[in-house]
Protein backbone atom coordinates (compact mmCIF):
# COMPACT_ATOMS: atom_id res chain seq x y z
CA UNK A 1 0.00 0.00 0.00
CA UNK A 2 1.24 3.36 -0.94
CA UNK A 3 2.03 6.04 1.79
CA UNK A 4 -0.22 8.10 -0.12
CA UNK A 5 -3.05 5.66 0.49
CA UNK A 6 -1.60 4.92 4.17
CA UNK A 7 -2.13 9.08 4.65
CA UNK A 8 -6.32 8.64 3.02
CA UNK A 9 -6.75 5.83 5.82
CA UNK A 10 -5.03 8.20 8.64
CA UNK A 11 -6.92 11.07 7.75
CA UNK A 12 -10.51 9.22 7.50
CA UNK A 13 -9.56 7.59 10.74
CA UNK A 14 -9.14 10.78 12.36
CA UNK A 15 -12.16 12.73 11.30
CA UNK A 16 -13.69 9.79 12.96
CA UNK A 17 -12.73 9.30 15.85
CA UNK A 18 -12.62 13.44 16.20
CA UNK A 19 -16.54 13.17 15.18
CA UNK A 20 -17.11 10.41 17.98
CA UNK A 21 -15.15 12.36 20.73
CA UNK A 22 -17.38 15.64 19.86
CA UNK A 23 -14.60 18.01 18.63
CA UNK A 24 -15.56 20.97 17.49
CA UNK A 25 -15.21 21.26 13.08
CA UNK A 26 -12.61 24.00 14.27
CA UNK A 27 -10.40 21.11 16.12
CA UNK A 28 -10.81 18.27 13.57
CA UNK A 29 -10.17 21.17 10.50
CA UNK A 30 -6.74 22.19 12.55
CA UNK A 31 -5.33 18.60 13.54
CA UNK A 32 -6.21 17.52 9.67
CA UNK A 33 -4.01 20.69 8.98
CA UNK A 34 -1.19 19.80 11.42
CA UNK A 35 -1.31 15.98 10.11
CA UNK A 36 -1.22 17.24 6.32
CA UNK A 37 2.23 19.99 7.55
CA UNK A 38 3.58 16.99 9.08
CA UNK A 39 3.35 14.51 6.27
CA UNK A 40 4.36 17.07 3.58
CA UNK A 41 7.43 18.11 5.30
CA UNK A 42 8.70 14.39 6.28
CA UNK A 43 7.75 13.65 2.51
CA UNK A 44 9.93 16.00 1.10
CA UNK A 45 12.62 17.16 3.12
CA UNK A 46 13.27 13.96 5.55
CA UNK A 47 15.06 10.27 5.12
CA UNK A 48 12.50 8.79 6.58
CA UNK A 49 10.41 5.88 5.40
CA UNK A 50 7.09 5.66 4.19
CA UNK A 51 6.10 3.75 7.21
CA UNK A 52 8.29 6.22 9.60
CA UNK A 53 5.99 9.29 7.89
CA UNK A 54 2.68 7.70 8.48
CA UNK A 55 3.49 6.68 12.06
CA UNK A 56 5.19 10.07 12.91
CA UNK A 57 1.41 11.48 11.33
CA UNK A 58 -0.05 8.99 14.06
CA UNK A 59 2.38 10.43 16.90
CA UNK A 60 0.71 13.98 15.60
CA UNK A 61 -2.17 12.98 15.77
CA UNK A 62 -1.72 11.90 19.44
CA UNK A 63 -0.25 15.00 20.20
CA UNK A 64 -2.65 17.33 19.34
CA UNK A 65 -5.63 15.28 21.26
CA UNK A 66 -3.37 15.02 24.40
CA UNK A 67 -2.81 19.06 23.77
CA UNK A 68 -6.33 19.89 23.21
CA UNK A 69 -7.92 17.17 26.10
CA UNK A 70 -5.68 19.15 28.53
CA UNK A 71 -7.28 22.11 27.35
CA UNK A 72 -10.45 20.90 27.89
CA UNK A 73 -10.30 19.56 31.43
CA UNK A 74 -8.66 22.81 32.39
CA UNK A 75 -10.62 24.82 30.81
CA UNK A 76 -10.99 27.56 34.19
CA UNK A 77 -7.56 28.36 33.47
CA UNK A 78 -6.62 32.06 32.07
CA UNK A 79 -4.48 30.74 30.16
CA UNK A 80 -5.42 30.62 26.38
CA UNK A 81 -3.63 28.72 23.93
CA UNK A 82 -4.07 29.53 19.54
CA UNK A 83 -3.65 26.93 17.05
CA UNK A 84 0.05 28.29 16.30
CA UNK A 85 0.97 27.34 19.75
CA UNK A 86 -0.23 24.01 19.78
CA UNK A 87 1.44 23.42 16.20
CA UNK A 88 4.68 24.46 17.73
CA UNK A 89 4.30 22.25 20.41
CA UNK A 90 3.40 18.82 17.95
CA UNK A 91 6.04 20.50 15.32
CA UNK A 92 9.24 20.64 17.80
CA UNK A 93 8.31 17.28 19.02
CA UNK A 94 8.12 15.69 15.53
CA UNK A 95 10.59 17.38 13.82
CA UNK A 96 13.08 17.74 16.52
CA UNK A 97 15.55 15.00 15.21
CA UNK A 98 14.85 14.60 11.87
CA UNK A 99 17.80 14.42 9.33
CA UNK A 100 17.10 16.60 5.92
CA UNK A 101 17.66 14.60 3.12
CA UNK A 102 20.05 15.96 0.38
């Protein structure tokens, strides 16, 4: 299966189980964004495989619902948080160590 096709499955897998938690179209529209950066920039600028890519998608994907959940059950906190932070955050973790390909 192509990582192209791996991505389709991801992606519909996410909007799913997004849907079933009740996220807000605003949260499932920005983690589809995030997942679609991710994959993208491992695609074209990293050595990774096509099964690294899709599973570093997945550990995105896992990110931004841990982000987000935290959010949620703390939501009396004055602290507010925009979608540009909580890319950085998923970002630096995913792309912390990867090796540019040349």
């Amino acid at each position: 299966m192509s990582s192209s096709c791996e991505y389709t499955l991801l992606k519909k897998k996410v909007n799913t189980i997004l849907k079933n938690k009740d996220f807000s179209v605003e949260n499932i529209y920005n983690c589809e964004n995030v997942l679609d950066h991710v994959f993208r920039i491992l695609t074209h600028f990293s050595d990774k495989t096509k099964t690294e890519i899709i599973n570093e998608c997945n550990n995105a994907f896992v990110y931004y619902i841990e982000f987000v959940k935290q959010l949620r059950d703390n939501d009396n906190i004055e602290i507010q948080f925009t979608e540009v932070d909580i890319n950085t955050f998923i970002f630096n973790k995913i792309f912390k160590d990867i090796k540019v390909k040349v």
